[in-house]
C-alpha atoms as a PDB file:
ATOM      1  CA  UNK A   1       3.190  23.548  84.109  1.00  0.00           C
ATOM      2  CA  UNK A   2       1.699  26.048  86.211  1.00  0.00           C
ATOM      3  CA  UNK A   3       3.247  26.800  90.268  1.00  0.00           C
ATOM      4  CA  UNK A   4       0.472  25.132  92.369  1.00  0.00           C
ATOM      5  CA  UNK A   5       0.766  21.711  89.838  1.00  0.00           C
ATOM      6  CA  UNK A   6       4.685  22.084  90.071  1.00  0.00           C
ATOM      7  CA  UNK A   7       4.519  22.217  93.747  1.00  0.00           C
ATOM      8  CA  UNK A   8       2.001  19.460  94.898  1.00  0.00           C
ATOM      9  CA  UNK A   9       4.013  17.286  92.280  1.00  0.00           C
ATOM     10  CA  UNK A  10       7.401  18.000  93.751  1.00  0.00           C
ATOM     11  CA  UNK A  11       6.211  17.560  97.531  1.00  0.00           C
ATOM     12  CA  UNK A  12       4.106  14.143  96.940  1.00  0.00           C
ATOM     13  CA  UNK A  13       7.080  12.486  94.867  1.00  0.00           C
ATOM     14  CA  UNK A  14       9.402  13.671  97.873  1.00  0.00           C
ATOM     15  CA  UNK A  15       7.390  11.663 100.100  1.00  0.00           C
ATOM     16  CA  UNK A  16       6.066   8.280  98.392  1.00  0.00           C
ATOM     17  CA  UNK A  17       8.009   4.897  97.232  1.00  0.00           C
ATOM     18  CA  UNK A  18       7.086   4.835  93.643  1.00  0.00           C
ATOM     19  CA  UNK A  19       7.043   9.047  92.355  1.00  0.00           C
ATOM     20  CA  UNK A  20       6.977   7.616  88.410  1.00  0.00           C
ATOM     21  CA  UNK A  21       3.892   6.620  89.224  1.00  0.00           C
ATOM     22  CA  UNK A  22       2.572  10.549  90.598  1.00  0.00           C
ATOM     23  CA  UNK A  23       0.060  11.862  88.099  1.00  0.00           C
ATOM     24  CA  UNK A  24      -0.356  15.988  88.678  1.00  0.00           C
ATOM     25  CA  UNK A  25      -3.668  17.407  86.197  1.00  0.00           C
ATOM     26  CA  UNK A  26      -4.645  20.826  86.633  1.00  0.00           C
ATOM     27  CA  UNK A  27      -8.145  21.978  85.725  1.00  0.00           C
ATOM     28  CA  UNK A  28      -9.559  25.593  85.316  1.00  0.00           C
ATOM     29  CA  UNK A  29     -13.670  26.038  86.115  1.00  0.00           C
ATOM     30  CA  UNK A  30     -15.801  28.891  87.672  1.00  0.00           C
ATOM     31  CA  UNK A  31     -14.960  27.257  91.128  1.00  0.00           C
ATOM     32  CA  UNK A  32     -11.483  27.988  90.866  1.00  0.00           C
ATOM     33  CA  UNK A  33      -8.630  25.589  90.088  1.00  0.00           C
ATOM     34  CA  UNK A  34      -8.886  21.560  90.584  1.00  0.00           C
ATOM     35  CA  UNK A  35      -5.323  20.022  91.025  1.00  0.00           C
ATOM     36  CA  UNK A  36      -5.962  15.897  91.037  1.00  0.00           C
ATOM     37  CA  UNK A  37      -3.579  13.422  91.925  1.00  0.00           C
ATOM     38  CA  UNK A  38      -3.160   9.929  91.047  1.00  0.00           C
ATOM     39  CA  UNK A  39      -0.468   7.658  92.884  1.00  0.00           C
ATOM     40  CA  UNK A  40       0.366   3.790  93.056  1.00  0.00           C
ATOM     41  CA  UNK A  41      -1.813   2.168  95.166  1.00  0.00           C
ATOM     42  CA  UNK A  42       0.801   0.965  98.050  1.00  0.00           C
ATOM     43  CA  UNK A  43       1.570   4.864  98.379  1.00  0.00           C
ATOM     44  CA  UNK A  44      -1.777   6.260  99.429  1.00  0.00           C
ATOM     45  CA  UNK A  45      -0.716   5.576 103.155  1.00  0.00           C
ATOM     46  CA  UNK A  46       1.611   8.079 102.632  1.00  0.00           C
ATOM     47  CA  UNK A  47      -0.357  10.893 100.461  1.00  0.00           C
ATOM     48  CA  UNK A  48      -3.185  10.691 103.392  1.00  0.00           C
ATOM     49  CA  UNK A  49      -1.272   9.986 106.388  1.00  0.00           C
ATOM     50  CA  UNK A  50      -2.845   9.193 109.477  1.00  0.00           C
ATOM     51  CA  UNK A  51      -6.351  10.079 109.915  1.00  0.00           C
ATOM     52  CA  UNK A  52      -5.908  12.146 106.688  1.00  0.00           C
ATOM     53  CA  UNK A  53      -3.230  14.356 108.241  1.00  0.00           C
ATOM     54  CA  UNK A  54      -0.733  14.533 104.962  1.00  0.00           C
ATOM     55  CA  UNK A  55      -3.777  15.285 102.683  1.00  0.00           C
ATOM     56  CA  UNK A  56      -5.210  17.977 104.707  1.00  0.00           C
ATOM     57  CA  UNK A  57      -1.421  19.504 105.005  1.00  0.00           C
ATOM     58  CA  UNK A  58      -1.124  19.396 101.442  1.00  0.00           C
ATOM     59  CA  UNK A  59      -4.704  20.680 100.832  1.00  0.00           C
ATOM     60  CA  UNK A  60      -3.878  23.565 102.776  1.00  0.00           C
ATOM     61  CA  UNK A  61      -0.555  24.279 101.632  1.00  0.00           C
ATOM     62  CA  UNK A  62      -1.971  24.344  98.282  1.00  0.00           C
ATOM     63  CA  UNK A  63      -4.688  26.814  99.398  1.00  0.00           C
ATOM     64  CA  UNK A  64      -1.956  29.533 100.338  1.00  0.00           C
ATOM     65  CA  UNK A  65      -0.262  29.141  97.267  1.00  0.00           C
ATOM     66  CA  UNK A  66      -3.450  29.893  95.064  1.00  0.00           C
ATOM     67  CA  UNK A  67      -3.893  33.177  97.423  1.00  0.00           C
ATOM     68  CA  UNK A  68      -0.583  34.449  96.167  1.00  0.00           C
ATOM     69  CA  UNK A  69      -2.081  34.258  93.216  1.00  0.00           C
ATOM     70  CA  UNK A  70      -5.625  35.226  93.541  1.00  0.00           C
ATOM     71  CA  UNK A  71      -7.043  31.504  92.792  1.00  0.00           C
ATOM     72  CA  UNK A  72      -9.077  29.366  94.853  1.00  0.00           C
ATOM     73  CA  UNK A  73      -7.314  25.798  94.903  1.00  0.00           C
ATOM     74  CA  UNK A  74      -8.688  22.727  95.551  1.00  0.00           C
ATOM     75  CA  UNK A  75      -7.044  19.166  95.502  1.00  0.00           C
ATOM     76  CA  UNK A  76      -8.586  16.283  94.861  1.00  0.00           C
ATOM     77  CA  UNK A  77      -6.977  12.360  95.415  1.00  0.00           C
ATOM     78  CA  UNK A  78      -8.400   9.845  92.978  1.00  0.00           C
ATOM     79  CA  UNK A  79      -8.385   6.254  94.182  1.00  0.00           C
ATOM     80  CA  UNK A  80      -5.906   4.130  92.301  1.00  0.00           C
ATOM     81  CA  UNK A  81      -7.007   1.877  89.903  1.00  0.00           C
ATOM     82  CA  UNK A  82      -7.776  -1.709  91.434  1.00  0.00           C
ATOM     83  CA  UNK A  83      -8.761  -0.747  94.321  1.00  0.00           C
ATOM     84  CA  UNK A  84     -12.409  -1.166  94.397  1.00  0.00           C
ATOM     85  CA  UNK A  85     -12.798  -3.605  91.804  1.00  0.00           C
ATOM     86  CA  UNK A  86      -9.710  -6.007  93.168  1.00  0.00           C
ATOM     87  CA  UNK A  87      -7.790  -5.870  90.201  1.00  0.00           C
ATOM     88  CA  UNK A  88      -4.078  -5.336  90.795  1.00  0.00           C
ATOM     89  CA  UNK A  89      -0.908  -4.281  88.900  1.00  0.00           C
END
């Protein structure tokens, strides 16, 4: 696992109810890297905070660690499962 996936991964499972549930994937392009998350539903709350406060922190948190490194890092929160459709766990 590379630093940027280790660290998002670490930092949202310090902060949500269910961290078993925190999916890290790291993808590679011509844009630069693409970190995506996937929590439990009943912890998005907490991954965006309020008015998307948390995400923003960790987007830009993220953002200084790929200039250590010379990569551009973006981060990218899917929408759990359910949640459009209405199906639950």
């Amino acid at each position: 696992m590379h630093k940027d996936q280790e660290f998002i991964e670490y930092i949202v499972k310090a902060i949500v109810d269910r961290p078993e549930k925190v999916v890290v994937s790291r993808k590679v392009d011509e844009m630069g890297v693409l970190i995506t998350l996937d929590v439990a539903q009943e912890d998005m709350p907490k991954v965006i905070g309020k008015l998307g406060n948390n995400a923003k922190a960790l987007r830009t948190l993220l953002r200084v660690v790929g200039m250590k490194n010379n990569a551009r890092v973006n981060l990218k929160i899917n929408e759990p499962i359910g949640t459009q459709s209405g199906e639950g766990e």
